[in-house]
Protein backbone atom coordinates (compact mmCIF):
# COMPACT_ATOMS: atom_id res chain seq x y z
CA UNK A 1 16.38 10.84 -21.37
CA UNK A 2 18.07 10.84 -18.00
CA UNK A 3 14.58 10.23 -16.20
CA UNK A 4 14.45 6.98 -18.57
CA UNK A 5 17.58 5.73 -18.06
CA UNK A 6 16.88 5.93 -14.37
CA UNK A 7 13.48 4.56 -14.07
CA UNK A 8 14.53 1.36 -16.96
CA UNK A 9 15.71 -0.68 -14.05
CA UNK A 10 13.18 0.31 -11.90
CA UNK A 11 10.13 -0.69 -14.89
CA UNK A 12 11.37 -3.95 -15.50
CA UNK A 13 11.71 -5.14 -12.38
CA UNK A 14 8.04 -6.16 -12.12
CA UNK A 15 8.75 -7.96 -15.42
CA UNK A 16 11.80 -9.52 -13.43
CA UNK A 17 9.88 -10.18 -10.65
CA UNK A 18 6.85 -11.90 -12.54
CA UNK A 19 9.27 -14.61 -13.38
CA UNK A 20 11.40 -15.34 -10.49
CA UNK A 21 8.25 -15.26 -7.78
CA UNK A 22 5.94 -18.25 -7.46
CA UNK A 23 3.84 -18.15 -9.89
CA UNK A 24 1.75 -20.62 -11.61
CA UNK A 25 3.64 -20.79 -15.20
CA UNK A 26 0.21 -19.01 -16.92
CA UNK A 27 -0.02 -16.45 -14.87
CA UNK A 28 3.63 -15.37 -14.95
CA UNK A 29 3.17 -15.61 -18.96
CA UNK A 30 -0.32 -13.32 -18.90
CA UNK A 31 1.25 -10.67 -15.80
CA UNK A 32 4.30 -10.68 -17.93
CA UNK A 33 2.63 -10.39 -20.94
CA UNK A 34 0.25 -7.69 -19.60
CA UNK A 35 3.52 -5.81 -18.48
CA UNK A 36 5.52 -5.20 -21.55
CA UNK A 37 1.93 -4.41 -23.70
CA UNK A 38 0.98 -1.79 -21.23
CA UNK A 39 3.37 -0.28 -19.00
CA UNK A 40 4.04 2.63 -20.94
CA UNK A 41 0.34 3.16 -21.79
CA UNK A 42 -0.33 2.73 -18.36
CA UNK A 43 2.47 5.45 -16.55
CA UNK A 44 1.23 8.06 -19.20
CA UNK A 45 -2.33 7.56 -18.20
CA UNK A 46 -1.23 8.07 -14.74
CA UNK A 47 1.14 10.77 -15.52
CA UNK A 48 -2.20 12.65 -16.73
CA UNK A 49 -4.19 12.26 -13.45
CA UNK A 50 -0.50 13.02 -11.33
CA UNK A 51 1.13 15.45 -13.16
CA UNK A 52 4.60 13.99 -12.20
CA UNK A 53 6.33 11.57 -14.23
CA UNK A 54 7.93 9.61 -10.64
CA UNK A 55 4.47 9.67 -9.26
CA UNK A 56 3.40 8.13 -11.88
CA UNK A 57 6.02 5.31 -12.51
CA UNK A 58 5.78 4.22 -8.39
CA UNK A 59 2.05 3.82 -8.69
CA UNK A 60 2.33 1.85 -12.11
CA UNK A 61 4.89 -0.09 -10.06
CA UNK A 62 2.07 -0.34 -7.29
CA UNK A 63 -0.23 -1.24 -9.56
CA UNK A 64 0.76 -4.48 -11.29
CA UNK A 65 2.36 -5.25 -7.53
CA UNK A 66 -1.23 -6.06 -6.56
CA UNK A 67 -1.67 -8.01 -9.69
CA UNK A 68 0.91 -10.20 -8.67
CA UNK A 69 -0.46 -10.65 -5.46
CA UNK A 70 -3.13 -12.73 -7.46
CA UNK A 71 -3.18 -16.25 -7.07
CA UNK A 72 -5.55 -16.96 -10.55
CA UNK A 73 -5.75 -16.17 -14.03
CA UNK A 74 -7.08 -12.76 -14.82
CA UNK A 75 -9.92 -12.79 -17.45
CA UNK A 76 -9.39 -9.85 -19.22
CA UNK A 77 -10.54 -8.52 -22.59
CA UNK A 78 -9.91 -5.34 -22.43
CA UNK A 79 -6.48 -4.55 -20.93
CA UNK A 80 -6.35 -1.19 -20.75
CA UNK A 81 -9.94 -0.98 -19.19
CA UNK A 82 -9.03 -3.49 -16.78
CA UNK A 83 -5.53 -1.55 -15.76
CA UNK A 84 -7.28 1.79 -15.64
CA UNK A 85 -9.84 0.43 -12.64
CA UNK A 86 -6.57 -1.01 -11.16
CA UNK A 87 -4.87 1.90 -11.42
CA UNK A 88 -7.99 4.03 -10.05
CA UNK A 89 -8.18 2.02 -6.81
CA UNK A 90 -4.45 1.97 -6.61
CA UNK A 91 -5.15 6.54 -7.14
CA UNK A 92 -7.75 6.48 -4.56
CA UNK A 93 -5.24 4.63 -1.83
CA UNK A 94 -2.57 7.06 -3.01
CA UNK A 95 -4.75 9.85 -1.99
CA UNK A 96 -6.53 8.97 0.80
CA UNK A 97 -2.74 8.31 2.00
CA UNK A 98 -1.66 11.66 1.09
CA UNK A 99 -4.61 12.93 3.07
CA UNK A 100 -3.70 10.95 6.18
CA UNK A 101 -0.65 12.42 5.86
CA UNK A 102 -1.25 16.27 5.26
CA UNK A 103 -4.02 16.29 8.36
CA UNK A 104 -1.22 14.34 10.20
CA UNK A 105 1.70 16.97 9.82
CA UNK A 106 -0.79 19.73 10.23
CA UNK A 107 -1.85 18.00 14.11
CA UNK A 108 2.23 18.27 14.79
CA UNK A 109 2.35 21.54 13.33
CA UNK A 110 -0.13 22.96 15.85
CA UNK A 111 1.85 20.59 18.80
CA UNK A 112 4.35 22.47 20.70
CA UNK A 113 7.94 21.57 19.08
CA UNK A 114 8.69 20.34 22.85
CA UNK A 115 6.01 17.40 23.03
CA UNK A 116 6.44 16.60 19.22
CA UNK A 117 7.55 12.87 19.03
CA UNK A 118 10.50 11.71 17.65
CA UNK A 119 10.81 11.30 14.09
CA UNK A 120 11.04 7.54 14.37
CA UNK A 121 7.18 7.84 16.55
CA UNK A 122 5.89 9.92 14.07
CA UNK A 123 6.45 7.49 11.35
CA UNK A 124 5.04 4.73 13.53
CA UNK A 125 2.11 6.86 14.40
CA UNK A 126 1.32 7.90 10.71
CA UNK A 127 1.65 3.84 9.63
CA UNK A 128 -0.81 3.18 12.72
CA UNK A 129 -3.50 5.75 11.23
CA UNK A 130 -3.33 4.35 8.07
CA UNK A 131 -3.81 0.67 9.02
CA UNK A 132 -6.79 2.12 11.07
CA UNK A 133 -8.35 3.83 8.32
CA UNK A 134 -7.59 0.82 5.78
CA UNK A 135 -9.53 -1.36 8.58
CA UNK A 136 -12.29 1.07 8.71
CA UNK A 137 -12.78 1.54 5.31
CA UNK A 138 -16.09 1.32 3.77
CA UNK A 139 -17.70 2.41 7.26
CA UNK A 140 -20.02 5.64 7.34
CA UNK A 141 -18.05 8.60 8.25
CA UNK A 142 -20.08 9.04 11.23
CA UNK A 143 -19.56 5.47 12.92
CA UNK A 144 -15.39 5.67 12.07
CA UNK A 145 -15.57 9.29 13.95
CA UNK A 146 -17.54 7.13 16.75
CA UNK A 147 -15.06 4.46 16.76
CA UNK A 148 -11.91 6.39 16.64
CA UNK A 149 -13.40 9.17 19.24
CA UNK A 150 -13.78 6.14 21.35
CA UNK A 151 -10.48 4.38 20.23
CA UNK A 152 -8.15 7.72 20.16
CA UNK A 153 -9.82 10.13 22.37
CA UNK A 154 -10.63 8.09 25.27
CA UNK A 155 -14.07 9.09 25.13
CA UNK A 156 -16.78 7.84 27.16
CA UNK A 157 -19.93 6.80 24.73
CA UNK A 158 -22.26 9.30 26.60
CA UNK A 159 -20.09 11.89 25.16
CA UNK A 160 -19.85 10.65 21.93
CA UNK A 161 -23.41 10.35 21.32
CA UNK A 162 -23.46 14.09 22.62
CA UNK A 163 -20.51 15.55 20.31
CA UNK A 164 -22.26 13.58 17.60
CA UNK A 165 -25.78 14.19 18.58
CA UNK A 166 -26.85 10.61 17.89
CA UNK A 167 -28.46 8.24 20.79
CA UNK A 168 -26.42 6.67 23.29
CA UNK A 169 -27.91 2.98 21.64
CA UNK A 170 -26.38 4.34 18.14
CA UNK A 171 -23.11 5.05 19.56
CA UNK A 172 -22.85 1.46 20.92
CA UNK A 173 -24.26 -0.21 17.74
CA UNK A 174 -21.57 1.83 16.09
CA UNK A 175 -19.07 0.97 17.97
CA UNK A 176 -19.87 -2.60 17.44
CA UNK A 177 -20.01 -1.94 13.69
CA UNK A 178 -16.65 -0.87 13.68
CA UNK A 179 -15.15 -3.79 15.94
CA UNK A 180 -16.25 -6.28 13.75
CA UNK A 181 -15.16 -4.55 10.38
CA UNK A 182 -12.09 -4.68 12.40
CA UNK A 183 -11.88 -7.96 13.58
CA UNK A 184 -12.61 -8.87 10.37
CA UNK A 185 -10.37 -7.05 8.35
CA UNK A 186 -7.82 -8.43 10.43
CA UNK A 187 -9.22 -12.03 9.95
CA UNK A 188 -8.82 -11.43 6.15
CA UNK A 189 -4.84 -10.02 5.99
């Protein structure tokens, strides 16, 4: 009961926040609407896949945030269908973050506590690898590790396309690959 009576204000602010942000009148109503039928519905399914009740209320939260980041009407038929691939994508973000993060703190954990940044540069760091794994995303594994040996490691592309073993032509198609997904991405946001 205490967890509810915590998390109440916290679950209807997206209700709250439907209405007062600039919405066009229908799409408040059907966000709204979608909110009170399936919130509940929608934390418990995620409470299965997480395990953890707060998990699982922030990414509901997260997850009819990006709905509200839509501009048109949603055609939906089935709601719950249509929330659980939300949700899913909204999961796979969640982990891929948590991911980032573990193989981050592991790299300081091997760093000598003397040339460990600051708290402050860590956090900066850790947002930096995630906006450069949301820009690469969708690549081939083997052109991001191209990209971000080139990008990170100051390698030269002869040595890439060695470490990789993959022709010095790939390596520089790849690398071009991953410039425009970035430029592009970038374009987009």
């Amino acid at each position: 009961m205490l967890a509810q009576s915590l998390l109440a204000p916290e679950l209807s602010s997206i209700a709250k926040l439907a209405t007062t942000t600039k919405l066009a009148p229908d799409l408040r109503e059907q966000l709204s609407q979608l909110y009170s039928s399936n919130q509940a519905w929608l934390k418990g399914w995620l409470h299965t896949k997480l395990g953890c009740s707060y998990r699982a209320a922030d990414l509901m939260h997260d997850t009819f945030m990006r709905l509200l980041t839509r501009e048109e009407l949603i055609q939906v038929k089935e709601p719950k269908a249509f929330l659980t691939t939300v949700a899913k994508r909204v999961l796979i973000d969640h982990w891929r973050r948590e991911q980032i993060e573990q193989a981050y703190q592991a790299a300081l954990m091997q760093m000598p506590e003397l040339y460990a940044p600051a708290p402050e540069e860590q956090y900066l760091f850790l947002e930096s690898l995630l906006a450069i794994d949301k820009l690469l995303d969708g690549l081939p594994v083997v052109v991001k590790r191209a990209f971000l040996y080139f990008q990170l490691e100051g390698l030269k592309q002869h040595d890439i396309a060695e470490k990789l073993n993959i022709s010095l032509s790939t390596v520089k198609r790849y690398l071009v690959q991953a410039g425009v997904q970035c430029y592009f991405a970038k374009q987009i946001d």
